[in-house]
C-alpha atoms as a PDB file:
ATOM      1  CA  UNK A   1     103.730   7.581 119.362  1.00  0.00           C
ATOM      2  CA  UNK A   2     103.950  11.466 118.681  1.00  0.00           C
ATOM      3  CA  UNK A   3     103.032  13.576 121.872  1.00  0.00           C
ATOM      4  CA  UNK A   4     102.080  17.171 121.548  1.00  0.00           C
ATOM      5  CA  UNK A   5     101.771  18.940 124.730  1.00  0.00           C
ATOM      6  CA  UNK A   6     102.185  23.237 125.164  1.00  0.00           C
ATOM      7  CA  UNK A   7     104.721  23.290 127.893  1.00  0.00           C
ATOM      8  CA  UNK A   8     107.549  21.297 128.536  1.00  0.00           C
ATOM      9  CA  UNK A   9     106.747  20.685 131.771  1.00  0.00           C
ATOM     10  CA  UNK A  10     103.341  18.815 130.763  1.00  0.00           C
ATOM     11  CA  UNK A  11     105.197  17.240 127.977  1.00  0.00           C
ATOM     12  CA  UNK A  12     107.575  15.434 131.157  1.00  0.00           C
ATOM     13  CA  UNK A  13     104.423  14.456 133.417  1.00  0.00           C
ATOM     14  CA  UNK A  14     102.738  12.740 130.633  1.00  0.00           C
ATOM     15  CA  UNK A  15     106.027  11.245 129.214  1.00  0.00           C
ATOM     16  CA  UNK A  16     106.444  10.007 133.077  1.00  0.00           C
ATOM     17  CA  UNK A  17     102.994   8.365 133.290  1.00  0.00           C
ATOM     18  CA  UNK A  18     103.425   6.765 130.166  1.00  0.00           C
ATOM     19  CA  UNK A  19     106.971   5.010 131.487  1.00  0.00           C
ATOM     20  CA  UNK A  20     105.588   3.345 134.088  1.00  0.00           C
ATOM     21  CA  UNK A  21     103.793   0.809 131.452  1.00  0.00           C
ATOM     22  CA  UNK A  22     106.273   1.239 128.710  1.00  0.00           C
ATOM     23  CA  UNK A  23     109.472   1.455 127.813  1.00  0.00           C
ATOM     24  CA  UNK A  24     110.354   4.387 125.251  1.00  0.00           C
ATOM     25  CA  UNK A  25     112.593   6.409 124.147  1.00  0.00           C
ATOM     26  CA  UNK A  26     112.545  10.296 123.261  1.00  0.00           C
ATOM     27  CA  UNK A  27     113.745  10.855 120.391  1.00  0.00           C
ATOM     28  CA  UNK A  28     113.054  14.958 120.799  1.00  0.00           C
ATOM     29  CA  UNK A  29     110.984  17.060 118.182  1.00  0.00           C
ATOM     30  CA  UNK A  30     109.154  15.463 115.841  1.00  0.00           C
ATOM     31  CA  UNK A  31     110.172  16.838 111.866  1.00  0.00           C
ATOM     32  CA  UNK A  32     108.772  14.334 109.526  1.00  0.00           C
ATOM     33  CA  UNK A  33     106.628  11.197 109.814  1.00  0.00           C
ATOM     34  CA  UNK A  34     104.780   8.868 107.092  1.00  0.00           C
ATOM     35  CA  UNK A  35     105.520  12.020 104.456  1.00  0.00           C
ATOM     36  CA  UNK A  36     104.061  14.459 106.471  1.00  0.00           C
ATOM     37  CA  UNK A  37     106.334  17.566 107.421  1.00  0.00           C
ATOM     38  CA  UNK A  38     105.811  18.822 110.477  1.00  0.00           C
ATOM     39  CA  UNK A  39     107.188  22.574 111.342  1.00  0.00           C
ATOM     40  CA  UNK A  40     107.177  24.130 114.727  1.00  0.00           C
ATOM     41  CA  UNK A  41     106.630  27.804 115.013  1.00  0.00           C
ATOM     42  CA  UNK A  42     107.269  29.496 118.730  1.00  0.00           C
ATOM     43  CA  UNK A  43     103.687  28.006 120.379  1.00  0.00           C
ATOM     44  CA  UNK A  44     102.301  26.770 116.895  1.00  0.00           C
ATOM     45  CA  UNK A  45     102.595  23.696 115.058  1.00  0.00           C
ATOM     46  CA  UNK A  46     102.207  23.169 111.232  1.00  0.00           C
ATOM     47  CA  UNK A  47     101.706  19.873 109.107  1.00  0.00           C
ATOM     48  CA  UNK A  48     102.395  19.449 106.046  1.00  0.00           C
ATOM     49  CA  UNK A  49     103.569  17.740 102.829  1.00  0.00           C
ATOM     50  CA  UNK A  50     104.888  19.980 100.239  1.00  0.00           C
ATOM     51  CA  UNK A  51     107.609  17.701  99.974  1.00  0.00           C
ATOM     52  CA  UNK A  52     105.788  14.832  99.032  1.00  0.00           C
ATOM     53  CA  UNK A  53     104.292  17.254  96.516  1.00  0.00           C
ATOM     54  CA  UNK A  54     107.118  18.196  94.669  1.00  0.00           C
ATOM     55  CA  UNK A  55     108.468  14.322  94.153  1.00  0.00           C
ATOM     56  CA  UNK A  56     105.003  13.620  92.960  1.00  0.00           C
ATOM     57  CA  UNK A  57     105.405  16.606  90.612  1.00  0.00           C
ATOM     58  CA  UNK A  58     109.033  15.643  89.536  1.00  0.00           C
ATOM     59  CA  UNK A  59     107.673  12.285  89.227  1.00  0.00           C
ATOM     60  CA  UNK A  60     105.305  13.586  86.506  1.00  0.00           C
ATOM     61  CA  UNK A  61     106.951  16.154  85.251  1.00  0.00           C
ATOM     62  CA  UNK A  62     104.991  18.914  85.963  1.00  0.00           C
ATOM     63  CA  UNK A  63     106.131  22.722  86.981  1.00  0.00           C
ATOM     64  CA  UNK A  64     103.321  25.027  88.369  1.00  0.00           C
ATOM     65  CA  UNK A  65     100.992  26.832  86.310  1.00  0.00           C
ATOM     66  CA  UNK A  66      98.782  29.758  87.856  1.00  0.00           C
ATOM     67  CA  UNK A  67      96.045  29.061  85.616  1.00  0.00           C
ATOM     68  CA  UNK A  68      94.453  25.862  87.354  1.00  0.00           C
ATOM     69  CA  UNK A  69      93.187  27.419  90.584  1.00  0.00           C
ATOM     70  CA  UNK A  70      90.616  24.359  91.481  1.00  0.00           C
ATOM     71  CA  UNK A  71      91.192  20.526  91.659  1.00  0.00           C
ATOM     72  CA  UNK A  72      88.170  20.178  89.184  1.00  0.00           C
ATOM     73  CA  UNK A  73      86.476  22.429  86.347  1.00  0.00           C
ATOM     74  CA  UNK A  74      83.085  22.756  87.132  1.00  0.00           C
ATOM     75  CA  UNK A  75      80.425  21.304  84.799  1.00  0.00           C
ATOM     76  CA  UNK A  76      83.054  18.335  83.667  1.00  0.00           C
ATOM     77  CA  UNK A  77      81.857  15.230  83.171  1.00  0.00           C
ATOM     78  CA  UNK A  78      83.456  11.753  82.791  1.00  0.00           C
ATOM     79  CA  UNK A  79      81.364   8.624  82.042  1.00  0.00           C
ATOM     80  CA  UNK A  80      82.525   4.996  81.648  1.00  0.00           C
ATOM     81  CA  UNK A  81      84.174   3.835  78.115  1.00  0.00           C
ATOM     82  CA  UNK A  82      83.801   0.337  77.345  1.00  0.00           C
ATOM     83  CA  UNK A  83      86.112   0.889  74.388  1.00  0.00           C
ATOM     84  CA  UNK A  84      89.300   1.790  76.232  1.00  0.00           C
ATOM     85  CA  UNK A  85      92.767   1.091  75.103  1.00  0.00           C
ATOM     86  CA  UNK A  86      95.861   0.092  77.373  1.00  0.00           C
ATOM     87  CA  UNK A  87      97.773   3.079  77.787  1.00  0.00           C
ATOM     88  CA  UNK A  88     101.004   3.431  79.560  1.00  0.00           C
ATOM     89  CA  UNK A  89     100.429   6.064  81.958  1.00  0.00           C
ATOM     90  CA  UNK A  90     100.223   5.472  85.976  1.00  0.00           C
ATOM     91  CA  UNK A  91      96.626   5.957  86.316  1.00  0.00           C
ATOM     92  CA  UNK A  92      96.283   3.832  89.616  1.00  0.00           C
ATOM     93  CA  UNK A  93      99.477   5.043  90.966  1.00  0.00           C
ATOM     94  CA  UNK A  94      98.546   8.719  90.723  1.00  0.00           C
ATOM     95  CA  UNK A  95      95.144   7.952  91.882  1.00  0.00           C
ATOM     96  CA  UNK A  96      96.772   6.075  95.116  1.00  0.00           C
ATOM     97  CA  UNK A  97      99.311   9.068  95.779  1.00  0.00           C
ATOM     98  CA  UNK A  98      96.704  11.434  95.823  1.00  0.00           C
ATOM     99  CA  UNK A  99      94.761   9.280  97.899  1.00  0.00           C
ATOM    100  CA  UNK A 100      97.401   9.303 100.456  1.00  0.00           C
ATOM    101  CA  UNK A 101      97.712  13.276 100.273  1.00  0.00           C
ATOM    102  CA  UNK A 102      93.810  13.644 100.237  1.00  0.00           C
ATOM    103  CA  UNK A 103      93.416  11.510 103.138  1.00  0.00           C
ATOM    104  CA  UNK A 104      96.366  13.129 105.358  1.00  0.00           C
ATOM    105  CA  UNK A 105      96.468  16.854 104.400  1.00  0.00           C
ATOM    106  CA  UNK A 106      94.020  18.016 101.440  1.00  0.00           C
ATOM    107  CA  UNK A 107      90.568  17.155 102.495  1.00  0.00           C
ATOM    108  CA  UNK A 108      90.113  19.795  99.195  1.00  0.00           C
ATOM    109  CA  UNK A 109      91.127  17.289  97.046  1.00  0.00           C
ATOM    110  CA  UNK A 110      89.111  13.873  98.380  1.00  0.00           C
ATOM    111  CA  UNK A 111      85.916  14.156  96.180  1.00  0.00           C
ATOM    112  CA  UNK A 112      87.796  14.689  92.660  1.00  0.00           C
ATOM    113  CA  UNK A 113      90.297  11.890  93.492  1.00  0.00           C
ATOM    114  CA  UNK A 114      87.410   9.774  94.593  1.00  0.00           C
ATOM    115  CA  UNK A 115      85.232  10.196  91.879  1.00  0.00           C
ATOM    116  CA  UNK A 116      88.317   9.404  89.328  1.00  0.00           C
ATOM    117  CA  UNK A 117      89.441   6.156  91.219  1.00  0.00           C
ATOM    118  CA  UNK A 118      85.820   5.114  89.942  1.00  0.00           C
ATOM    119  CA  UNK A 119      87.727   4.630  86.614  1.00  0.00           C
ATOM    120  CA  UNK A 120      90.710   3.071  87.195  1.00  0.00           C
ATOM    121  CA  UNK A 121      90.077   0.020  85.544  1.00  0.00           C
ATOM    122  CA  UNK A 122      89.083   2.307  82.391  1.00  0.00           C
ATOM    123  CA  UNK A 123      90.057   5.581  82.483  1.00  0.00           C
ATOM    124  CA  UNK A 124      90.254   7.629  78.875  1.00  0.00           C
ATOM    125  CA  UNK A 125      92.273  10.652  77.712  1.00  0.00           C
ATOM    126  CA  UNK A 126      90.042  12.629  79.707  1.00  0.00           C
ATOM    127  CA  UNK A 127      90.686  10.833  83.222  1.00  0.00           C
ATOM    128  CA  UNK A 128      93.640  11.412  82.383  1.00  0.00           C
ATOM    129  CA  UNK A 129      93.560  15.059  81.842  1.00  0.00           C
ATOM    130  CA  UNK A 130      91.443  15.153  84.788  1.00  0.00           C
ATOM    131  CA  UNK A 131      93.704  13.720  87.028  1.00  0.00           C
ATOM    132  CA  UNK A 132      96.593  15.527  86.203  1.00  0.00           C
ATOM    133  CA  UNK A 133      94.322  18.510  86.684  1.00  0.00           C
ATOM    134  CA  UNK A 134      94.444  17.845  90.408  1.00  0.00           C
ATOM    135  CA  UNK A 135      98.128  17.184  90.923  1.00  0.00           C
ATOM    136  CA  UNK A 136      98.892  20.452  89.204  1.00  0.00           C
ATOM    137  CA  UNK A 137      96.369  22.044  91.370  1.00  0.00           C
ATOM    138  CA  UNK A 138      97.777  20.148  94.507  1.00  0.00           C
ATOM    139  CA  UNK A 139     101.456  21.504  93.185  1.00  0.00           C
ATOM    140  CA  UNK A 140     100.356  24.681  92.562  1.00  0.00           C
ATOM    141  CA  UNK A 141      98.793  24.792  96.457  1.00  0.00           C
ATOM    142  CA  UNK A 142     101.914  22.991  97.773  1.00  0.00           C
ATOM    143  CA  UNK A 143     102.730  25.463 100.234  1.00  0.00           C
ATOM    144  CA  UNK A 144      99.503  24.604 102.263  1.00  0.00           C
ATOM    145  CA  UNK A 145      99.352  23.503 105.359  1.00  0.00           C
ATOM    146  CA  UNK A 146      97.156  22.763 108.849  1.00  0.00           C
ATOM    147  CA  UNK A 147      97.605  24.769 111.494  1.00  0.00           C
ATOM    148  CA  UNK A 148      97.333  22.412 114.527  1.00  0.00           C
ATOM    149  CA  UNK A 149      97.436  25.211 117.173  1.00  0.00           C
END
């Protein structure tokens, strides 16, 4: 369990109510849990994943690149193939990282990774390219975070 409170004080009266059901143990600031990163500031609070980012990145071998500024070009379109042939890239595994990102972190991100997990079972060059558009914009973005003060 992960308590946020804004005094310490508060933080011990909760902790105290909760000990006389359970047994636990505090293990002090929290500073990373299930990939997400989170940094405290003073009286603010940050989460974020930029790590998980840049192993995705390495993973794929990208760098960032200023040009792609959006997750998706507008007016692209990607239909079904029926003549699709095996390729070897990750195409379900980068659509199930992203997933995990989109649905932690990057709301910005959840419709284009949605709408290309609609092709995972035949996804073309140009899934592909679409894809990868979104992790380079995710990498390029990396530093962003939610403010949870």
């Amino acid at each position: 369990m992960i308590l946020f409170a804004d005094t310490d004080h508060t933080k011990q009266k909760i902790l105290k109510k909760i000990e006389v059901n359970f047994d636990i143990v505090d293990l002090g600031q929290i500073r990373k849990i299930l990939g997400v990163e989170f940094i405290l500031d003073g009286k603010r609070a940050f989460m974020s994943q930029t790590a998980y980012i840049l192993k995705l990145a390495y993973k794929y071998k990208l760098v960032p690149n200023s040009l792609v500024k959006v997750p998706a070009t507008v007016g692209t379109t990607l239909t079904r193939d029926l003549n699709v042939l095996p390729n070897e890239f990750s195409y379900r595994s980068l659509i199930g990282s992203l997933s995990f990102l989109a649905s932690r972190m990057r709301p910005d991100i959840l419709y284009s990774v949605i709408v290309l997990s609609q092709y995972n079972g035949a996804h073309t060059t140009k899934h592909v390219k679409a894809l990868m558009q979104v992790l380079q914009y995710v990498l390029n973005t990396a530093e962003y975070s939610i403010d949870m003060s």
